[in-house]
C-alpha atoms as a PDB file:
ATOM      1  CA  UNK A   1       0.000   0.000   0.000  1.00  0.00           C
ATOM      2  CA  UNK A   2       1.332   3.314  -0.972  1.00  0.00           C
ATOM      3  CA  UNK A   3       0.887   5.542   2.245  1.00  0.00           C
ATOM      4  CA  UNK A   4       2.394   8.081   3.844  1.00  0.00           C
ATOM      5  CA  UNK A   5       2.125   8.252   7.922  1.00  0.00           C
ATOM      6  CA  UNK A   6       1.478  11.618   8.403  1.00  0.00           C
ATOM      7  CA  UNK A   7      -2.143  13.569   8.697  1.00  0.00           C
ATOM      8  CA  UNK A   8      -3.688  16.030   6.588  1.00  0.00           C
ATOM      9  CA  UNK A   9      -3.643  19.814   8.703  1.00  0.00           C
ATOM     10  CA  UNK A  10      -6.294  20.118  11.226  1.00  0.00           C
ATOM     11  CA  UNK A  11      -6.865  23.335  10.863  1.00  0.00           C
ATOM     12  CA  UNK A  12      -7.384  23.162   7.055  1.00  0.00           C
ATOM     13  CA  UNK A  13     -10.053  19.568   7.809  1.00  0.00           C
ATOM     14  CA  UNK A  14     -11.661  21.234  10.456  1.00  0.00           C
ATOM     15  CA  UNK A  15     -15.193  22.270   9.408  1.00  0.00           C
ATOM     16  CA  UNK A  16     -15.009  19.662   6.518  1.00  0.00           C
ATOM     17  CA  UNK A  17     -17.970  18.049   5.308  1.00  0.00           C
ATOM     18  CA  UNK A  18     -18.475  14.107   4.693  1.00  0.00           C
ATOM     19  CA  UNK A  19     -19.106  10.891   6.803  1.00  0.00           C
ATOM     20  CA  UNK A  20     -19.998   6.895   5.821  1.00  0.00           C
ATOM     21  CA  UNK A  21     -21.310   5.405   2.934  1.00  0.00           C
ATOM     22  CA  UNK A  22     -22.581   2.145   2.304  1.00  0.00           C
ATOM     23  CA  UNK A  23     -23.238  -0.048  -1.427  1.00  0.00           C
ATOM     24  CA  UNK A  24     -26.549  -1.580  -1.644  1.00  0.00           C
ATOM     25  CA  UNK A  25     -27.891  -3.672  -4.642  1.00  0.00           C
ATOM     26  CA  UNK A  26     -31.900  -3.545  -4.410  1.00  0.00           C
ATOM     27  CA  UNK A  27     -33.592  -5.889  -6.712  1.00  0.00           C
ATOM     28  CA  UNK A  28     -37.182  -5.357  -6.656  1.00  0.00           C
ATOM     29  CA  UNK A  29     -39.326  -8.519  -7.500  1.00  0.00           C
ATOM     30  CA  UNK A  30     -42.230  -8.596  -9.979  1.00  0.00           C
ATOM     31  CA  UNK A  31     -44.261  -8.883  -6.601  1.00  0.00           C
ATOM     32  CA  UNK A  32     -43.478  -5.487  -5.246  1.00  0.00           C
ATOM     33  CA  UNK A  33     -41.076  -6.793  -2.479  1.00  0.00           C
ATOM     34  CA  UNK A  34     -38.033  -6.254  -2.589  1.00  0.00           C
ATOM     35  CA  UNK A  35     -33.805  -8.321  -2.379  1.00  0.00           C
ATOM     36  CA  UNK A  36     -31.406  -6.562  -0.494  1.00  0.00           C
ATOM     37  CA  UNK A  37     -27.725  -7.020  -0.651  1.00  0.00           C
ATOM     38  CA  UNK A  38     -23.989  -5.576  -0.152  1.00  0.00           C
ATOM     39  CA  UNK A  39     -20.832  -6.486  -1.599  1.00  0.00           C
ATOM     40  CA  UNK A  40     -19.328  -4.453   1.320  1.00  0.00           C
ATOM     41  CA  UNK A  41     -18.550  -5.573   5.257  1.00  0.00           C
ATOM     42  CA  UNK A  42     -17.629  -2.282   5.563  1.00  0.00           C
ATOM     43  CA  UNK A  43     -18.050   1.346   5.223  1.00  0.00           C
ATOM     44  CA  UNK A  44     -16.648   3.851   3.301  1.00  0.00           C
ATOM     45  CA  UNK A  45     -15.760   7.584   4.044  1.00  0.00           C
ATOM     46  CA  UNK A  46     -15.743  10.625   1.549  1.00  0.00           C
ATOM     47  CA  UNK A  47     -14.686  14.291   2.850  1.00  0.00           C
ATOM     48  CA  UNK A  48     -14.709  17.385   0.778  1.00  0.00           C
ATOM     49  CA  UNK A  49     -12.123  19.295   2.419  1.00  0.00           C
ATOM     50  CA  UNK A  50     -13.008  22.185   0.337  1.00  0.00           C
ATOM     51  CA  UNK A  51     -11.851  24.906   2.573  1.00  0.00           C
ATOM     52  CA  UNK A  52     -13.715  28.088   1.003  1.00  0.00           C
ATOM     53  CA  UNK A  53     -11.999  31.722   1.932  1.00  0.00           C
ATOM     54  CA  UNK A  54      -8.352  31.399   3.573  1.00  0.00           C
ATOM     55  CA  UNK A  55      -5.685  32.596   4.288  1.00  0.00           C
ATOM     56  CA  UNK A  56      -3.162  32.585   1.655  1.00  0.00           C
ATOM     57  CA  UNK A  57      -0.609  30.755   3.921  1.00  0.00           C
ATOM     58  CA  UNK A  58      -3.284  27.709   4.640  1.00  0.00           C
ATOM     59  CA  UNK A  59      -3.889  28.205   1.047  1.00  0.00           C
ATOM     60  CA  UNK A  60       0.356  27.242   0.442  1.00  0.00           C
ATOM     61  CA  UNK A  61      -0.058  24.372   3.119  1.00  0.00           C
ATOM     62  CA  UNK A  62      -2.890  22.730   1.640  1.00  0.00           C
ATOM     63  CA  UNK A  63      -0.677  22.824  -1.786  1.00  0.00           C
ATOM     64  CA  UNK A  64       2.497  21.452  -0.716  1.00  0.00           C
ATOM     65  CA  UNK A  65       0.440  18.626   0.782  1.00  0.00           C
ATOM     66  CA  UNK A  66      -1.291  17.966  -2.204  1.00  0.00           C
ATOM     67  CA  UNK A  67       2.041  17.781  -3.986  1.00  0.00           C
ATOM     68  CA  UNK A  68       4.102  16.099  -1.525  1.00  0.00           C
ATOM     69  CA  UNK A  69       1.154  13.343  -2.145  1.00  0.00           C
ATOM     70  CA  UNK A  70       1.399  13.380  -5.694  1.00  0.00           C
ATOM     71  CA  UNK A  71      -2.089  13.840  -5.789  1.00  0.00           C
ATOM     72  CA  UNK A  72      -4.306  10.414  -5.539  1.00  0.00           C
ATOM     73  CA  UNK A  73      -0.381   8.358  -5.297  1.00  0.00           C
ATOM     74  CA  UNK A  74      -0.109   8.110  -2.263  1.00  0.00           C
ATOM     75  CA  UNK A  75      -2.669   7.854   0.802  1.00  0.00           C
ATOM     76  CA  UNK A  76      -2.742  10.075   4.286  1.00  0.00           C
ATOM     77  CA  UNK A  77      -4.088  10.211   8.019  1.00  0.00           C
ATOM     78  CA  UNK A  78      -6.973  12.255   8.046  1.00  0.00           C
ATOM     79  CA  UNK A  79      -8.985  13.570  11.030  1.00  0.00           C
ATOM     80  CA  UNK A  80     -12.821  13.024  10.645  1.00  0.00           C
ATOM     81  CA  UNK A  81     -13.837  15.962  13.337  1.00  0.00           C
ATOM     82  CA  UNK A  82     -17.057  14.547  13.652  1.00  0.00           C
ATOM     83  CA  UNK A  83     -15.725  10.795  14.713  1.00  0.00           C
ATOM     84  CA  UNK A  84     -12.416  10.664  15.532  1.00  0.00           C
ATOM     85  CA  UNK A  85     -12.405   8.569  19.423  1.00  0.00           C
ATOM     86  CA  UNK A  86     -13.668   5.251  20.855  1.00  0.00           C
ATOM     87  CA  UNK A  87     -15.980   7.062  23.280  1.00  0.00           C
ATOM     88  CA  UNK A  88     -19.020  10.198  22.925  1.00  0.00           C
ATOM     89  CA  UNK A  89     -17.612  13.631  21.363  1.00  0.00           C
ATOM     90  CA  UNK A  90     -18.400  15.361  24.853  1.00  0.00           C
ATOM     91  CA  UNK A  91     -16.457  12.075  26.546  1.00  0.00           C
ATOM     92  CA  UNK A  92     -13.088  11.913  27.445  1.00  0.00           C
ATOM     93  CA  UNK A  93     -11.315   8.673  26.276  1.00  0.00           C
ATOM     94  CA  UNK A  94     -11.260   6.045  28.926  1.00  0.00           C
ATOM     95  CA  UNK A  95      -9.640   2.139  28.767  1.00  0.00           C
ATOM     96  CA  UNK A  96     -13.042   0.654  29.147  1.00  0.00           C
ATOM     97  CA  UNK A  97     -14.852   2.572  26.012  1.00  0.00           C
ATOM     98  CA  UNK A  98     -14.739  -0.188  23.581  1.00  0.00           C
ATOM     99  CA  UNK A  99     -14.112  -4.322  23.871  1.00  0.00           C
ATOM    100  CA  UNK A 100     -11.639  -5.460  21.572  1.00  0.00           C
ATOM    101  CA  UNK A 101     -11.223  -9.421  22.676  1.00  0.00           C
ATOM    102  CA  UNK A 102     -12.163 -11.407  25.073  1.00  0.00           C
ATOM    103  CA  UNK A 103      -8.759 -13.754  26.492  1.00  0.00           C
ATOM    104  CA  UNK A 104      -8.586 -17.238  25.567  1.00  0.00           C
ATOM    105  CA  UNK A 105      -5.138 -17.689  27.335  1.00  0.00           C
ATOM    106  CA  UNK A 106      -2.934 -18.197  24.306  1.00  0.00           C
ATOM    107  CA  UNK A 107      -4.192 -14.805  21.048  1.00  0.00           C
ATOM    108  CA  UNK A 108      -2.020 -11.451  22.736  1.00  0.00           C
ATOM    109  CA  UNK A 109      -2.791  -9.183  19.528  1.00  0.00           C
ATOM    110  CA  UNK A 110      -5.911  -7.891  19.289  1.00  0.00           C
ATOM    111  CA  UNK A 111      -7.452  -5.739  16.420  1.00  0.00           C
ATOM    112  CA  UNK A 112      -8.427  -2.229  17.768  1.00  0.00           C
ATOM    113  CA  UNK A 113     -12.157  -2.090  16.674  1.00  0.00           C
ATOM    114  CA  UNK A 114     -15.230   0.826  17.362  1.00  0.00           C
ATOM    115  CA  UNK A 115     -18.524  -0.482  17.788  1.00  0.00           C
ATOM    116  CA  UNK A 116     -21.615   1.394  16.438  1.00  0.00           C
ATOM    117  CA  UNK A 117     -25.034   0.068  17.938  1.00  0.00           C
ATOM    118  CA  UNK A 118     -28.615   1.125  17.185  1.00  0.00           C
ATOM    119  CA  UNK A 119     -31.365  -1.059  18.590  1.00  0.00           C
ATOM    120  CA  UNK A 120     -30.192  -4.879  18.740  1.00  0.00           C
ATOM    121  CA  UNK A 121     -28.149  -4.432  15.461  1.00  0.00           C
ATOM    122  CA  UNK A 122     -24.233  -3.607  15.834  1.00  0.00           C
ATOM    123  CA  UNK A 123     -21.488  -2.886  13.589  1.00  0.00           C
ATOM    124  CA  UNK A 124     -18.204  -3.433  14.336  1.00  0.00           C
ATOM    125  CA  UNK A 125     -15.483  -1.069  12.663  1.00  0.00           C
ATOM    126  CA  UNK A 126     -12.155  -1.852  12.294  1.00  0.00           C
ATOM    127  CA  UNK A 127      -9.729   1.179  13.474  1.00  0.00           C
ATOM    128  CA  UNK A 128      -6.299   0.660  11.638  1.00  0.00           C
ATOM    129  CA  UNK A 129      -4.745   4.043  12.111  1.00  0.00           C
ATOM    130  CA  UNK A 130      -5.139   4.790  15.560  1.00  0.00           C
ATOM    131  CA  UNK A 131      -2.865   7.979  17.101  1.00  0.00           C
ATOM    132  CA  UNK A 132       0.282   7.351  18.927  1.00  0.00           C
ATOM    133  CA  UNK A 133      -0.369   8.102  22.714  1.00  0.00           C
ATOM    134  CA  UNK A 134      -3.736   8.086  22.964  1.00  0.00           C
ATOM    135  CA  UNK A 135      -4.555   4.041  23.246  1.00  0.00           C
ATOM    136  CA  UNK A 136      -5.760   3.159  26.947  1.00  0.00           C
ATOM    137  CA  UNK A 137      -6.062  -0.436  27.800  1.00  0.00           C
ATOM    138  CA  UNK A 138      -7.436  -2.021  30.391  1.00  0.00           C
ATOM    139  CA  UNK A 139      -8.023  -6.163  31.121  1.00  0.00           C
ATOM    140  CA  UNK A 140     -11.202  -6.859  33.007  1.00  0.00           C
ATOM    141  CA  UNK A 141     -11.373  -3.320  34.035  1.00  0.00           C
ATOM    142  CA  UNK A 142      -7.761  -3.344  35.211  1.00  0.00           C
ATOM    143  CA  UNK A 143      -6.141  -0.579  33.305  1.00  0.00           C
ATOM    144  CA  UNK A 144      -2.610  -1.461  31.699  1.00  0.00           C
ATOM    145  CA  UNK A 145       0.446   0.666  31.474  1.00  0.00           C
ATOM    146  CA  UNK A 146       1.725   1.046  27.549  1.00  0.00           C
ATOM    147  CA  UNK A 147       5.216   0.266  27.145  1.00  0.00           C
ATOM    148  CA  UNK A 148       4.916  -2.389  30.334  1.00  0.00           C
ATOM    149  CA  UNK A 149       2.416  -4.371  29.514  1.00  0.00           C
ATOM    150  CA  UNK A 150       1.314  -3.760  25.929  1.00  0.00           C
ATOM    151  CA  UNK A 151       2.158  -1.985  23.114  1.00  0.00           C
ATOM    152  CA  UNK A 152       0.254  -0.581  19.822  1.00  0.00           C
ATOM    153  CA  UNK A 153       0.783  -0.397  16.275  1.00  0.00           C
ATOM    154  CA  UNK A 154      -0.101   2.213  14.865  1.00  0.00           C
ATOM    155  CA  UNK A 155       0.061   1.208  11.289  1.00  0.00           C
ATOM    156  CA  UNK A 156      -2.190  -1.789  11.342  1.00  0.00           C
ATOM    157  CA  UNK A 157      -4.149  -0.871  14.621  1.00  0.00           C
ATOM    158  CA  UNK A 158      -3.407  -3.652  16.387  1.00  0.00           C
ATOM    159  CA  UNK A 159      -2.841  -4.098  20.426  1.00  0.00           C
ATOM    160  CA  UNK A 160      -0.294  -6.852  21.692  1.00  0.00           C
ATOM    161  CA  UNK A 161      -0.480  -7.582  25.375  1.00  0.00           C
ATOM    162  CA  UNK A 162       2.735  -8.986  26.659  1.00  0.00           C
ATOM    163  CA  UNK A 163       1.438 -11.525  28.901  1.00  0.00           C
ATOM    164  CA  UNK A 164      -1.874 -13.451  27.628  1.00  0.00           C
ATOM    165  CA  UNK A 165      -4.986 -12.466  28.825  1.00  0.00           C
ATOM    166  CA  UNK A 166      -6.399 -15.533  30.792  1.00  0.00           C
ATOM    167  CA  UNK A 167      -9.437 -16.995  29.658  1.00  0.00           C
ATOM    168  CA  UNK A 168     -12.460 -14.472  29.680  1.00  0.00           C
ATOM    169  CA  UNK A 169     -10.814 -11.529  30.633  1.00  0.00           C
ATOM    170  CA  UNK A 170     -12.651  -8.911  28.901  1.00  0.00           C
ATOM    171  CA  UNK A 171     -10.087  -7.051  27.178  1.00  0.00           C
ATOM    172  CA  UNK A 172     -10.854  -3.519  26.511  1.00  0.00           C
ATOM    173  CA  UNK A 173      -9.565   0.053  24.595  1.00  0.00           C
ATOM    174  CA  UNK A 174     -10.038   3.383  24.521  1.00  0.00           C
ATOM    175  CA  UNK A 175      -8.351   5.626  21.659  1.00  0.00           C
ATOM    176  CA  UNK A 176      -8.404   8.422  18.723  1.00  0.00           C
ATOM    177  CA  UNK A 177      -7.889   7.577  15.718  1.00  0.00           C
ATOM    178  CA  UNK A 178      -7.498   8.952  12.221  1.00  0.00           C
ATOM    179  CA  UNK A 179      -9.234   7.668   8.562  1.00  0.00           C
ATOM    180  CA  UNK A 180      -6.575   6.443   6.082  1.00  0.00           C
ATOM    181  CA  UNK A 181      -7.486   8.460   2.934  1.00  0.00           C
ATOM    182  CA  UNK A 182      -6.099   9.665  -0.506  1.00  0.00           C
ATOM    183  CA  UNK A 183      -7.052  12.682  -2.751  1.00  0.00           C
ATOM    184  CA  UNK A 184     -10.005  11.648  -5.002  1.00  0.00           C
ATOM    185  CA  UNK A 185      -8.624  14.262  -7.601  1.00  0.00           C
ATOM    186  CA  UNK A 186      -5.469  14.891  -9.267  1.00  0.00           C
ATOM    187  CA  UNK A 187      -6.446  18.419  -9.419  1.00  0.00           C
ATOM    188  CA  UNK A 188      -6.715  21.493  -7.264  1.00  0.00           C
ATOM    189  CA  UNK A 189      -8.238  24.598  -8.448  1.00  0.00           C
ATOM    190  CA  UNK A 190      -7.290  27.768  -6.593  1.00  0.00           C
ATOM    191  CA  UNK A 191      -8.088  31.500  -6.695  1.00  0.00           C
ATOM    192  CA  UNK A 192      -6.741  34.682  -4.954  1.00  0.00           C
ATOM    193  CA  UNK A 193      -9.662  36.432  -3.351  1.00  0.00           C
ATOM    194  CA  UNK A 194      -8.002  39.071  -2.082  1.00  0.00           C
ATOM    195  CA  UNK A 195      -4.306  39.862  -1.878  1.00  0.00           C
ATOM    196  CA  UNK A 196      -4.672  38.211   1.736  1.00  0.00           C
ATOM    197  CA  UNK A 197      -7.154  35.508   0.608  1.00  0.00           C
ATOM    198  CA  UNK A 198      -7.489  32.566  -1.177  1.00  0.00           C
ATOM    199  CA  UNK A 199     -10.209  30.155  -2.134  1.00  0.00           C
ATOM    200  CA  UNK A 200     -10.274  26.018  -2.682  1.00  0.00           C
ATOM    201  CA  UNK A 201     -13.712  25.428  -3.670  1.00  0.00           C
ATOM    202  CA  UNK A 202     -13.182  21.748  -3.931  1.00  0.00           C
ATOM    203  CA  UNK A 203     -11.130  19.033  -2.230  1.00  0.00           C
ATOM    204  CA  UNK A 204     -12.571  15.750  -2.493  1.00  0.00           C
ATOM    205  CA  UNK A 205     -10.824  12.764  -0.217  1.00  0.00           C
ATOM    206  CA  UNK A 206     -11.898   9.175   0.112  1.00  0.00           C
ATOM    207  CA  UNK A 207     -11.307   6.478   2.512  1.00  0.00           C
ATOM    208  CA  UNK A 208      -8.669   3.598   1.425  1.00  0.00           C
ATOM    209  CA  UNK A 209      -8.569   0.260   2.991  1.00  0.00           C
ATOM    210  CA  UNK A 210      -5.134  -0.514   4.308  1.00  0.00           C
END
């Protein structure tokens, strides 16, 4: 996969639009009903990070990024504002926000995950870029120290605990994490507003699986 580990500017994604989208093939019958199906497990993210009237320095930011890219080449960390931790926006990230395995007394690497639940259906989303320093982990409530007795990577998303987790310790994670994206475009129109101000009308970014 060609990705580079850094994350697009905050200040240039904040106030971005965008969110989930899922592929559905309805079939409807000669009866009126109807077949449902999806070729996708999982979701898929688009952001337009079209940042409307800056400054002409974000404007220069947002361009070497874009080039140092190579436009849709090569993929980046992005920071979805709206859903970017393992617990509620007004929360603060605990080691009990989301259960990521349960022990079985020999598996030590567990995938991080976030689960969304509405009603008695649940999805389960896998989190492969999550950011350095903020995973909490905690085994049947016991918080663990990172460095001691686990460590993340942050590449894959995946937790190893040094010593096993017995059988059914609840093993559990709390986090922020970023989408792994890539320009949708290998263009990027700008205009000087004013002689202090620029504007990107359109920035479209997608979500790559990694």
């Amino acid at each position: 996969m060609q990705f580079h580990e850094v994350r697009f500017p905050t200040a240039l994604s904040f106030g971005s639009i965008g969110g989930p989208e899922r592929r559905t093939d309805v079939v409807t019958l000669a009866s009126g009903f109807e077949e449902r199906n999806t070729p996708w497990a999982h979701s898929r993210r688009r952001y337009d990070a079209g940042i409307g009237l800056r400054s002409m320095d974000d404007i220069d930011a947002l361009i070497a990024f874009f080039e140092a890219r190579r436009g849709q080449m090569y993929g980046f960390r992005w920071k979805d504002w709206s859903d970017f931790k393992s617990c509620k926006p007004s929360e603060a990230v605990s080691a009990a926000d989301q259960v990521i395995g349960i022990g079985d007394g020999v598996a030590s690497v567990f995938p991080v995950v976030k689960a969304y639940a509405s009603g008695e259906a649940a999805y389960a989303r896998p989190v492969v870029k999550p950011v350095a320093g903020s995973v909490r982990v905690a085994l049947d409530g016991v918080e663990q120290i990172e460095g001691d007795d686990f460590e993340v990577d942050t590449l894959t998303g995946r937790v190893t605990i040094f010593a096993e987790p017995l059988v059914g310790v609840v093993v559990t994670a709390g986090f922020e994490f970023d989408v792994p994206v890539r320009f949708d475009t290998d263009r990027i129109h700008t205009s000087a507003a004013t002689f202090q101000a620029g504007d990107v009308p359109d920035v479209p970014v997608i979500e790559v699986r990694v």
